[in-house]
PDB file of N, CA and C in Angstrom:
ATOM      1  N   UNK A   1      97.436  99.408 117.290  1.00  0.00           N
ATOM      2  CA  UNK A   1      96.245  98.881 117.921  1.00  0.00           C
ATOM      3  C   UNK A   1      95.066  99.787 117.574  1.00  0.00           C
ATOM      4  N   UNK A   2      93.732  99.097 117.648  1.00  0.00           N
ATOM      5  CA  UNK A   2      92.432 100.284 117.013  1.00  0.00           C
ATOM      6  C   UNK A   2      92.161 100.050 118.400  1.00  0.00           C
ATOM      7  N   UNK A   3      92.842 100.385 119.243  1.00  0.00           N
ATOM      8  CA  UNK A   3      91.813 100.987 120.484  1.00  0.00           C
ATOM      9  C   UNK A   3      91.249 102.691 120.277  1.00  0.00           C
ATOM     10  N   UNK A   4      92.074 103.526 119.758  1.00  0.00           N
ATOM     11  CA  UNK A   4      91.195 104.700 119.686  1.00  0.00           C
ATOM     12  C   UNK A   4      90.205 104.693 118.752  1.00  0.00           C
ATOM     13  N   UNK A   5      90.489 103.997 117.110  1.00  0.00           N
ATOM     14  CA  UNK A   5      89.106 104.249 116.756  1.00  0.00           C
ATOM     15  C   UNK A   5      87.661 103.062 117.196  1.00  0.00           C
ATOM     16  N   UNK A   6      88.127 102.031 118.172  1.00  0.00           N
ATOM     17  CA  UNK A   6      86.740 101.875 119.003  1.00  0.00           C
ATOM     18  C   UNK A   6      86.531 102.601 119.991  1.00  0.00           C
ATOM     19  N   UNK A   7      87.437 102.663 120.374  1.00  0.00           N
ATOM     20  CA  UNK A   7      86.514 103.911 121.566  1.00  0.00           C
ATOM     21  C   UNK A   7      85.625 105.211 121.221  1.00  0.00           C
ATOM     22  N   UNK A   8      86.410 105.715 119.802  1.00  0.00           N
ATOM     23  CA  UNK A   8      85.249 107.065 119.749  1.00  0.00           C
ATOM     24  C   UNK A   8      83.877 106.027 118.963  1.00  0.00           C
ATOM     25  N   UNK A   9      84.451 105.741 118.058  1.00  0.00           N
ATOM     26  CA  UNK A   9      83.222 104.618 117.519  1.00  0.00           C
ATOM     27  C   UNK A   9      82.377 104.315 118.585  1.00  0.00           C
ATOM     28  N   UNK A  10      82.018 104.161 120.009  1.00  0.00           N
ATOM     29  CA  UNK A  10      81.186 104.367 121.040  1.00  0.00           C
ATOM     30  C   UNK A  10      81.301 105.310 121.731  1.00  0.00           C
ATOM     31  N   UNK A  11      82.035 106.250 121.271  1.00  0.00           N
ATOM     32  CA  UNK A  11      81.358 107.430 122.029  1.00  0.00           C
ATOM     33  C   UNK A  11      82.243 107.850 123.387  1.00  0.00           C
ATOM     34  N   UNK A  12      82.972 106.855 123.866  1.00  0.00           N
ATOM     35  CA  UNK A  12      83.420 107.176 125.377  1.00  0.00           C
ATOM     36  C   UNK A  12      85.321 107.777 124.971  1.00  0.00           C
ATOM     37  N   UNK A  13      85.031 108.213 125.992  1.00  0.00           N
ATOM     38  CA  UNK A  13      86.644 108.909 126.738  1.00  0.00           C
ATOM     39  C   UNK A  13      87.433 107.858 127.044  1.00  0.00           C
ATOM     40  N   UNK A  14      89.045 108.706 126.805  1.00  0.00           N
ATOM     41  CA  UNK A  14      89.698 107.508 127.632  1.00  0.00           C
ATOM     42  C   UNK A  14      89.288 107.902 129.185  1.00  0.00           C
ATOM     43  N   UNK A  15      89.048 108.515 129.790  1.00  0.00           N
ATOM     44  CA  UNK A  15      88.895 108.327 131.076  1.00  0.00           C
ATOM     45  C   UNK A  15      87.568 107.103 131.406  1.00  0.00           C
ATOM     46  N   UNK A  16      86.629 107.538 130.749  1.00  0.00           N
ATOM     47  CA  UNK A  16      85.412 106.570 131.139  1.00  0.00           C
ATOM     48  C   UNK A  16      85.994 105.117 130.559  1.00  0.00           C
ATOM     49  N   UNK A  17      86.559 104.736 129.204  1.00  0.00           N
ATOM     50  CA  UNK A  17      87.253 103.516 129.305  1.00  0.00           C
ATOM     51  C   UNK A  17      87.868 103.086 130.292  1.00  0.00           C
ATOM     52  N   UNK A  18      89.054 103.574 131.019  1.00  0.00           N
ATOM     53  CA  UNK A  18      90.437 103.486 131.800  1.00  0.00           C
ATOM     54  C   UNK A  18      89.154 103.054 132.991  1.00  0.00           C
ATOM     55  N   UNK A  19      88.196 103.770 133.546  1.00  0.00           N
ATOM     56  CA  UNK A  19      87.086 103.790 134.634  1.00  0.00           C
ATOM     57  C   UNK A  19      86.521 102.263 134.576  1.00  0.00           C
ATOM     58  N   UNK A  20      85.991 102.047 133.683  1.00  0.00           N
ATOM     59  CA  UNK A  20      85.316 100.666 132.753  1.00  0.00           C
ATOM     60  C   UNK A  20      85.881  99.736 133.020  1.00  0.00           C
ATOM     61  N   UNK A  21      87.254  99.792 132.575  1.00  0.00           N
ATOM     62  CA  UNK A  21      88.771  98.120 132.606  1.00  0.00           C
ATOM     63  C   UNK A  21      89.156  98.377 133.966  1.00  0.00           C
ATOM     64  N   UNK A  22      88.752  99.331 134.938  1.00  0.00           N
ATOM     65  CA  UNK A  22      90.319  99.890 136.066  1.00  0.00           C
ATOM     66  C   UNK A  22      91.394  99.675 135.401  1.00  0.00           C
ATOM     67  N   UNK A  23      91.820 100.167 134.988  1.00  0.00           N
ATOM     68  CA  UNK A  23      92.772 101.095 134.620  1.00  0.00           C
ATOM     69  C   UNK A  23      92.878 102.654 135.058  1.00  0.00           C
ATOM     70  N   UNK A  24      94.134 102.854 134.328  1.00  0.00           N
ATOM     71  CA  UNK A  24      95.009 104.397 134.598  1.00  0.00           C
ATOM     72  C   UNK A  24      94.126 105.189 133.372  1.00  0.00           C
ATOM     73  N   UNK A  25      93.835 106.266 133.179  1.00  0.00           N
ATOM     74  CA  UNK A  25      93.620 107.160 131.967  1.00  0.00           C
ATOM     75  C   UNK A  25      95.506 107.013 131.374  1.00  0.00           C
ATOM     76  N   UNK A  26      95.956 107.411 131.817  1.00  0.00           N
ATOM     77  CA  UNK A  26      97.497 108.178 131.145  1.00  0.00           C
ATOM     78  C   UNK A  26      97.719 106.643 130.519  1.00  0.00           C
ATOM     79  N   UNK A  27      97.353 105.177 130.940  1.00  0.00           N
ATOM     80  CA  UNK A  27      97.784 103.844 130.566  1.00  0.00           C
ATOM     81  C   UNK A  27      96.874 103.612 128.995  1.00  0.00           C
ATOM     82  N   UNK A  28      95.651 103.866 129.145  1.00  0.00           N
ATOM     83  CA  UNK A  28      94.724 104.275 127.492  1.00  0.00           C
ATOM     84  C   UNK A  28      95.296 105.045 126.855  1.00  0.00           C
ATOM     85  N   UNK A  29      96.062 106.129 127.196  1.00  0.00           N
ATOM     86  CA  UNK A  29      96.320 106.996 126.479  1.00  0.00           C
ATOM     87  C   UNK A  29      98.001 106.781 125.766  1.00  0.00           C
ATOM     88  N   UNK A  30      98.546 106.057 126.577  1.00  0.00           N
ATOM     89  CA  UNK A  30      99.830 105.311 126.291  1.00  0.00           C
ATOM     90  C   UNK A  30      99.266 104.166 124.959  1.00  0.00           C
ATOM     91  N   UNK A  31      98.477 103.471 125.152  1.00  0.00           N
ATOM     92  CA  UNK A  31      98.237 102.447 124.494  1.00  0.00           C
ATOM     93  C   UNK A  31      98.014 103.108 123.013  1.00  0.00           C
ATOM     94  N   UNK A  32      96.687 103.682 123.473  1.00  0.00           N
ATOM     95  CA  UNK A  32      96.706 104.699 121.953  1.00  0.00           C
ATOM     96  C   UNK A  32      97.697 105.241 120.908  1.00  0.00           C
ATOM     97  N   UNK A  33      98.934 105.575 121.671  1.00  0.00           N
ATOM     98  CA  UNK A  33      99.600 106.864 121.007  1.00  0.00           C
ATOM     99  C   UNK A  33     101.178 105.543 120.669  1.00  0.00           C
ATOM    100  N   UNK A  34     100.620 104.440 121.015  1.00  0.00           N
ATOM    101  CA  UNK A  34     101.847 103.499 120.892  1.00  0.00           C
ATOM    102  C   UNK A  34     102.757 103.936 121.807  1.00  0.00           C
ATOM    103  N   UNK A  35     102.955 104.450 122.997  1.00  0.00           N
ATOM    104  CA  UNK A  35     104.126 104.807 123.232  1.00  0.00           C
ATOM    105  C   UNK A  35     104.214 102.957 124.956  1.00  0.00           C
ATOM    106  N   UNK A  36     103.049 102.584 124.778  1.00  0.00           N
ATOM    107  CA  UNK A  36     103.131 101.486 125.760  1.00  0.00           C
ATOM    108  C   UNK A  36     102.234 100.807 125.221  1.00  0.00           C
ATOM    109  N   UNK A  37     102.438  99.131 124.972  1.00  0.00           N
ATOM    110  CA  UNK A  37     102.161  98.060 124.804  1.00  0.00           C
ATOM    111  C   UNK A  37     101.318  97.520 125.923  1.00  0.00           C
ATOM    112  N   UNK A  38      99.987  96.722 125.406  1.00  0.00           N
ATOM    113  CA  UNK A  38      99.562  95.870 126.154  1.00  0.00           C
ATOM    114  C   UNK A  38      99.733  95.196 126.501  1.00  0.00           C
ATOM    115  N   UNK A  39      99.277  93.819 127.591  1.00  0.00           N
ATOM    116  CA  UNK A  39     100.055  93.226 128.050  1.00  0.00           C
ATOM    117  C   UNK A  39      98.619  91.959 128.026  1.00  0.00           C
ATOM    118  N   UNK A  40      99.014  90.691 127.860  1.00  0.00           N
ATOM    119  CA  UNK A  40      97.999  89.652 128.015  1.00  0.00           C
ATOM    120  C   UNK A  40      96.616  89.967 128.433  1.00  0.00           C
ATOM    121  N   UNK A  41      96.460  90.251 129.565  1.00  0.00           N
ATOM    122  CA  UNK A  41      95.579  90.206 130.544  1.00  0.00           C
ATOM    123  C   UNK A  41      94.523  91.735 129.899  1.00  0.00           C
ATOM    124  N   UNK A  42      95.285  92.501 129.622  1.00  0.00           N
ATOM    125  CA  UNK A  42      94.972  94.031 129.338  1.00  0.00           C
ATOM    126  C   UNK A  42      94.188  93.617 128.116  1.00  0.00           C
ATOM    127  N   UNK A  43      94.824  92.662 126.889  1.00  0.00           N
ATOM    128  CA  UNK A  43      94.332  92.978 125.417  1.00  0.00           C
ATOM    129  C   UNK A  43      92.913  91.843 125.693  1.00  0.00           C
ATOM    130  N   UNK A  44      92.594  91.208 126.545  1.00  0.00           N
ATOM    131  CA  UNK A  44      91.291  90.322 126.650  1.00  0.00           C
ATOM    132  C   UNK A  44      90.883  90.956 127.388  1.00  0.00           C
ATOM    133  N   UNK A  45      90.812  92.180 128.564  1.00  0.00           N
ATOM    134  CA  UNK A  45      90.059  92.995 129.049  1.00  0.00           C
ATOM    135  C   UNK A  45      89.457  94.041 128.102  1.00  0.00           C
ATOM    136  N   UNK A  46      90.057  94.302 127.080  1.00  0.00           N
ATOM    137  CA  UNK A  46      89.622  95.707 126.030  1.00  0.00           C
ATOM    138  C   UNK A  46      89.194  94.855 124.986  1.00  0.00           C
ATOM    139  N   UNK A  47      89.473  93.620 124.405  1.00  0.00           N
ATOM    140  CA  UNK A  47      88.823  92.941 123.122  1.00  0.00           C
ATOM    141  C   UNK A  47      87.728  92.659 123.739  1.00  0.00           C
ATOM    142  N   UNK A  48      87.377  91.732 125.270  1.00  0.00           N
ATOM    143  CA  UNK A  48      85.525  91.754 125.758  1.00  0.00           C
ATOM    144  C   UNK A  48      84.836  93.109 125.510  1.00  0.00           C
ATOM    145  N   UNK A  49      85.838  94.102 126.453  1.00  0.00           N
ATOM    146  CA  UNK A  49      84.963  94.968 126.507  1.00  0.00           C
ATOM    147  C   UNK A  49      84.438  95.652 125.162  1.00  0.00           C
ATOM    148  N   UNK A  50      84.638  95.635 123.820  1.00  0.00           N
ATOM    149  CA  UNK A  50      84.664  96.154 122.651  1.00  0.00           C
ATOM    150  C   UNK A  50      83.990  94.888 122.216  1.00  0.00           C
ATOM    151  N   UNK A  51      84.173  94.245 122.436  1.00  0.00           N
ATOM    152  CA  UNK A  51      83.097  92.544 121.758  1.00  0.00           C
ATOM    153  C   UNK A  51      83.832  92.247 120.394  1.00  0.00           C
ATOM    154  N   UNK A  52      85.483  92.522 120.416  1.00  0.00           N
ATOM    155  CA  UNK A  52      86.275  92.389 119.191  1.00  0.00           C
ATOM    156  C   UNK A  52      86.734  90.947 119.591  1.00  0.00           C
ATOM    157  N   UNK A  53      87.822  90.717 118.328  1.00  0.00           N
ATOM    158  CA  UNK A  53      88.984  89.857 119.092  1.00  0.00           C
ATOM    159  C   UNK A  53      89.908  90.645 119.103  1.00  0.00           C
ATOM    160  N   UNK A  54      91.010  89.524 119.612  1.00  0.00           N
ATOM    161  CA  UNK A  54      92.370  90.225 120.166  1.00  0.00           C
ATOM    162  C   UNK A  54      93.245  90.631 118.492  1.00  0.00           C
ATOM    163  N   UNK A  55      92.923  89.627 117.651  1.00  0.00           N
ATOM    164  CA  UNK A  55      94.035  89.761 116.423  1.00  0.00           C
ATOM    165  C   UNK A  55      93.327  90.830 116.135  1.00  0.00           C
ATOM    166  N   UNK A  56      91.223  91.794 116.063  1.00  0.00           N
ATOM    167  CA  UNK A  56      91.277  92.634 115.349  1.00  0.00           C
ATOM    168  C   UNK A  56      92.141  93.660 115.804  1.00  0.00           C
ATOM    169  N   UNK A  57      91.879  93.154 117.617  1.00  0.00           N
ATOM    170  CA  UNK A  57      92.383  94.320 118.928  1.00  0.00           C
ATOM    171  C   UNK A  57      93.588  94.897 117.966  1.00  0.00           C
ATOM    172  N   UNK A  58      94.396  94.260 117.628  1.00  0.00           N
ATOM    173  CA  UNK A  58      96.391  94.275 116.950  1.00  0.00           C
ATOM    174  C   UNK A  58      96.255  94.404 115.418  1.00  0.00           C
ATOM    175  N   UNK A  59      95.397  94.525 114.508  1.00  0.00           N
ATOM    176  CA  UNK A  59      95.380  94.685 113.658  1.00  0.00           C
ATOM    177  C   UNK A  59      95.473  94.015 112.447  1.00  0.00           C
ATOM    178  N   UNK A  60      95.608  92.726 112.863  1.00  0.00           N
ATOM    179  CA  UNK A  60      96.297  91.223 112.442  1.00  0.00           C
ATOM    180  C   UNK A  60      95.012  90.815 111.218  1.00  0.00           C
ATOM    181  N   UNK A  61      93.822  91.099 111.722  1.00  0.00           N
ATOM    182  CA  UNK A  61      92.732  91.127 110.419  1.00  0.00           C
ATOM    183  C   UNK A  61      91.742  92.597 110.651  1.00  0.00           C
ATOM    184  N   UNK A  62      90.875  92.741 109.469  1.00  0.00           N
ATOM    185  CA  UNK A  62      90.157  93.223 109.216  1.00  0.00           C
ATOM    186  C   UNK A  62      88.697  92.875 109.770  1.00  0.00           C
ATOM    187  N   UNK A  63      88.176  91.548 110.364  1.00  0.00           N
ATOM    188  CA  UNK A  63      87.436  91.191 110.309  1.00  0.00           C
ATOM    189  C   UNK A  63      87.243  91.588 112.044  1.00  0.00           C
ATOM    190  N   UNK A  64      86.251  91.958 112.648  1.00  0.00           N
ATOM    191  CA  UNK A  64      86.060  92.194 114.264  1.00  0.00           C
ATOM    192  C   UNK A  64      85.768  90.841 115.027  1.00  0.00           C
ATOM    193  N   UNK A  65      85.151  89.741 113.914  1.00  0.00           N
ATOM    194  CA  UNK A  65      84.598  89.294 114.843  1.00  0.00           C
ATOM    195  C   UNK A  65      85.105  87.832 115.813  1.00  0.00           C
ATOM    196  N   UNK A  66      84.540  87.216 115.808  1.00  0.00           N
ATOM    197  CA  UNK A  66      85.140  86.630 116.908  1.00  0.00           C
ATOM    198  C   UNK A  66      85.707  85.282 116.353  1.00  0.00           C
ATOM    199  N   UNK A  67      84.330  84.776 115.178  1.00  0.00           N
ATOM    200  CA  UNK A  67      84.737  83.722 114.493  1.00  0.00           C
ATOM    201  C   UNK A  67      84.288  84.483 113.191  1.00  0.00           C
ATOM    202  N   UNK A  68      85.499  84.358 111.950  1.00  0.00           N
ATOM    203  CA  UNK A  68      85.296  84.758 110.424  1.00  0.00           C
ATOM    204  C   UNK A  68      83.864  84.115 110.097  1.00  0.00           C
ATOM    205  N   UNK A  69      83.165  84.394 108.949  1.00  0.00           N
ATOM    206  CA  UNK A  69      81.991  84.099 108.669  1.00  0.00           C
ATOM    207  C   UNK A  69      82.418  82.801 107.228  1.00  0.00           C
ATOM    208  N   UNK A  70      82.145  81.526 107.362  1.00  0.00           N
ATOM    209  CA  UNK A  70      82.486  80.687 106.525  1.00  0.00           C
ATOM    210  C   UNK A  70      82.200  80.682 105.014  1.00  0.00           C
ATOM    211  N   UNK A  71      83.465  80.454 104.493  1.00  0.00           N
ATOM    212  CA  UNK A  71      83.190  80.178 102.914  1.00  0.00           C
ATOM    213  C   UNK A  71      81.799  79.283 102.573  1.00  0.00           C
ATOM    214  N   UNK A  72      81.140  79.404 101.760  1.00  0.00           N
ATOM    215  CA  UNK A  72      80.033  78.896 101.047  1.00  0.00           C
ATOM    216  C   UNK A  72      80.447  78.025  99.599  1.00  0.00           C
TER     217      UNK A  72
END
């Protein structure tokens, strides 16, 4: 998951994230380090809050945004 490199990419802590979603700090920091999986509700609370989607949330594309930008 690129939750850590959006979060420094703005600048904030996992604590001020974890503060942000309510959430746990130690639960960001799980997510980060892979050692705990998100869960539905969690990966559309952190893709709003980041203004990603969920597939960039997982790594599934390259692209952040919400809708790909159309072939021409």
């Amino acid at each position: 998951m690129r939750l850590k490199e959006l979060r420094k990419k703005k600048n904030i802590t996992q604590l001020k994230l974890a503060m942000d979603l309510n959430m746990n700090q130690n639960t960001i920091s799980r997510y980060e380090t892979g050692e705990r999986e998100a869960g539905y509700n969690e990966l559309i609370k952190i893709a709003d809050f980041f203004n990603v989607s969920i597939d960039y949330l997982l790594e599934r594309t390259d692209v952040p945004d919400f809708f790909p930008p159309k072939n021409k």
